[in-house]
N, C-alpha and C. Protein backbone atom coordinates (compact mmCIF):
# COMPACT_ATOMS: atom_id res chain seq x y z
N UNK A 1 -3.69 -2.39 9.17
CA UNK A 1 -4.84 -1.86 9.86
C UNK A 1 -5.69 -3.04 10.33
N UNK A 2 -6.28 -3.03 11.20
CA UNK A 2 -6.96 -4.01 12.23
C UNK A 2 -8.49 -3.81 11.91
N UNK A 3 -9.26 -4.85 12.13
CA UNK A 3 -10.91 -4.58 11.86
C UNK A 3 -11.42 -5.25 13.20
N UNK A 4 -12.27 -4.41 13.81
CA UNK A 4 -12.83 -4.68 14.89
C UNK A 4 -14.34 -5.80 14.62
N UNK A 5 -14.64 -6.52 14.99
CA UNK A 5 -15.34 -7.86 14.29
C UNK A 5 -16.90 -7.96 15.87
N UNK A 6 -17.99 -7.95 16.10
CA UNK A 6 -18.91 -7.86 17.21
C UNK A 6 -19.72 -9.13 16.51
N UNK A 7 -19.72 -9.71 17.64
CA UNK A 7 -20.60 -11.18 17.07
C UNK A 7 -21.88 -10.55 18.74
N UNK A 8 -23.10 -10.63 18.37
CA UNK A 8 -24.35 -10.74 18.75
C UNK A 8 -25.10 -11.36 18.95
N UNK A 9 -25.69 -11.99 20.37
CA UNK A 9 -26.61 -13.06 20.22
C UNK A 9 -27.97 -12.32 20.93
N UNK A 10 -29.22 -12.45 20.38
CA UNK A 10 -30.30 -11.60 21.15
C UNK A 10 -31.69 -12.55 21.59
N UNK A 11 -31.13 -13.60 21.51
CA UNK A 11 -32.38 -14.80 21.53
C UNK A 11 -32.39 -14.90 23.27
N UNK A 12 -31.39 -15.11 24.13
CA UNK A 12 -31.74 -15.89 25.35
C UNK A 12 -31.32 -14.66 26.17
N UNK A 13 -29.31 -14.91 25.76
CA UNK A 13 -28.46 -13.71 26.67
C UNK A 13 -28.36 -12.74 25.89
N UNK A 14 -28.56 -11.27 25.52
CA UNK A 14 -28.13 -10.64 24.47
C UNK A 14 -26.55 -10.21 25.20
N UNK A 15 -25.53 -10.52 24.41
CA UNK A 15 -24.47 -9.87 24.71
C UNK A 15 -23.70 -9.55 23.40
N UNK A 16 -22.54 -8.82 23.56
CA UNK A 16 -21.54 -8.60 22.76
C UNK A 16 -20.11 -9.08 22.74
N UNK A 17 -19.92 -9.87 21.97
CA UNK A 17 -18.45 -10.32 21.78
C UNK A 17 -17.73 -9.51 20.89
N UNK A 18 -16.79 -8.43 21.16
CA UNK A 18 -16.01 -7.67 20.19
C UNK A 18 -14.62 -8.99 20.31
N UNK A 19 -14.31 -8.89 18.62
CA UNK A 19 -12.99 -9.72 18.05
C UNK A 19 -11.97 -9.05 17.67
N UNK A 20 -10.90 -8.71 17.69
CA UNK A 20 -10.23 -7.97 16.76
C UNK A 20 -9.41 -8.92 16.01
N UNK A 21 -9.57 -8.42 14.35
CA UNK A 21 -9.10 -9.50 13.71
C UNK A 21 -7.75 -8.80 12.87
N UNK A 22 -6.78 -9.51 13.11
CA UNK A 22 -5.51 -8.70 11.98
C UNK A 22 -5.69 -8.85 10.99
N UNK A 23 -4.59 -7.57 10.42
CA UNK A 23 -4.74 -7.52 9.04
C UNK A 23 -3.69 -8.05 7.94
N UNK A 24 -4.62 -8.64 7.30
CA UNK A 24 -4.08 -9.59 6.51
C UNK A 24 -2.60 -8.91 6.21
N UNK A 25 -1.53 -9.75 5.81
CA UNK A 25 0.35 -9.27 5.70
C UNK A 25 0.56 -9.43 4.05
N UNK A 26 0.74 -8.45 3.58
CA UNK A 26 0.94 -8.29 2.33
C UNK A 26 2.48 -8.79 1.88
N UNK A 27 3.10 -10.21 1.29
CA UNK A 27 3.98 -10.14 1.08
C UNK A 27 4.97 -10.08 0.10
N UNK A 28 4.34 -8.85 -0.93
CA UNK A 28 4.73 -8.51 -2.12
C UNK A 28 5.45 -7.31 -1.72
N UNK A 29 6.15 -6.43 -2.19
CA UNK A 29 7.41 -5.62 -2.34
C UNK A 29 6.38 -3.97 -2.65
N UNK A 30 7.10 -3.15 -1.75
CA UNK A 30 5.99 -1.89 -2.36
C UNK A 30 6.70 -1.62 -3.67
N UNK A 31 7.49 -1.61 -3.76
CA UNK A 31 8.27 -1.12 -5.13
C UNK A 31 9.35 -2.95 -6.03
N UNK A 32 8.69 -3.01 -6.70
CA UNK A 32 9.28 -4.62 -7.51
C UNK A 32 10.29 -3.49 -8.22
N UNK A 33 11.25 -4.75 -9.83
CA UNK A 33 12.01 -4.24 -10.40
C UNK A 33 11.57 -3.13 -11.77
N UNK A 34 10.18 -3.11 -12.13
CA UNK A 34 9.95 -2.76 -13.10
C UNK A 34 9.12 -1.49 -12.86
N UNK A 35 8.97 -1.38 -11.54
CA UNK A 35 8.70 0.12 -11.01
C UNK A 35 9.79 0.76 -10.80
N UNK A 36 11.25 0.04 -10.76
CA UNK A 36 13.15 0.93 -10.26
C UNK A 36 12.77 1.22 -11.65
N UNK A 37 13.04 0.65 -12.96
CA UNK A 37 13.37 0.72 -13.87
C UNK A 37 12.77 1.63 -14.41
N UNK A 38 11.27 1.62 -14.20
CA UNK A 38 10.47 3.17 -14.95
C UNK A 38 10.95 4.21 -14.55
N UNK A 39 11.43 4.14 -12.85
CA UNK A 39 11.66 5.43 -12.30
C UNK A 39 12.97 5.77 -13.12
N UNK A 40 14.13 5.13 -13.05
CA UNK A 40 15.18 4.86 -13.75
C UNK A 40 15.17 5.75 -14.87
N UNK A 41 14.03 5.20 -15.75
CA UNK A 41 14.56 5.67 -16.78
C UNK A 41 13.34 7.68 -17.07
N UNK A 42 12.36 7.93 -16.18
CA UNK A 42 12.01 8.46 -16.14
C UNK A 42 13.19 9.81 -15.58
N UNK A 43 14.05 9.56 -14.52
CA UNK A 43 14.83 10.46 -14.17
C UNK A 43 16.16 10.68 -15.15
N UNK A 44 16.13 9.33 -15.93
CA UNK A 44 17.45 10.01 -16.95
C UNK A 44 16.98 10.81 -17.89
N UNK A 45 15.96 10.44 -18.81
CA UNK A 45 14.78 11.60 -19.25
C UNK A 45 14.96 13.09 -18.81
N UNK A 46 14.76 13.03 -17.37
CA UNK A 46 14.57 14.34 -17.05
C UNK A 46 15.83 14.99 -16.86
N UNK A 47 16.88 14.29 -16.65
CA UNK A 47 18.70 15.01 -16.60
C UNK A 47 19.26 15.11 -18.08
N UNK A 48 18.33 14.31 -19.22
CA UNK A 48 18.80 14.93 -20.45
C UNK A 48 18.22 16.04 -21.01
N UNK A 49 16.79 15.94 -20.48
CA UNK A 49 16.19 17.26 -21.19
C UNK A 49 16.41 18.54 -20.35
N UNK A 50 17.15 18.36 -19.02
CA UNK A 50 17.53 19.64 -18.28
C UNK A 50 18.77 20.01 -19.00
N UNK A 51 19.68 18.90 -19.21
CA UNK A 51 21.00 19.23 -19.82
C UNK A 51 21.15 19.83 -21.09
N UNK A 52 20.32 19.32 -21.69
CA UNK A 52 19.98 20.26 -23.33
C UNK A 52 19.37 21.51 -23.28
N UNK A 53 18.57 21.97 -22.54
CA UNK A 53 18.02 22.82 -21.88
C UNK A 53 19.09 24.05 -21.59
N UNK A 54 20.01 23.55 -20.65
CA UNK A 54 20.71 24.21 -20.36
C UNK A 54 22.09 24.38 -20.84
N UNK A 55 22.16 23.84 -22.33
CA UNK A 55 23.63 23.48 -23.20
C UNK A 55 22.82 24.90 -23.78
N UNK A 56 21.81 24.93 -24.60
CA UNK A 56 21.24 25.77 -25.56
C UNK A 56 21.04 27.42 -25.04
């Protein structure tokens, strides 16, 4: 997402300078290894307690 930036001068000329400034690049991972692994083990969790579930 982009931030629009207005620099102002009102002493002599008043004008407006609009900037647009980018947005900073995040270069970390949305998902690392220890967020696979929770999910991981959160979904085997849930295929054993369906499977017992449905043995009984």
């Amino acid at each position: 997402m982009n931030a629009l930036a207005f620099k102002v001068t009102r002493k002599n000329g008043e004008y407006v300078k609009p900037t647009l400034l980018p947005s900073p690049r995040n270069p970390a991972p949305a998902f690392g290894l220890l967020d696979g692994i929770m999910a991981g083990v959160c979904l085997g969790g849930l295929v054993v307690l369906i499977s017992l579930l449905l043995r009984g």
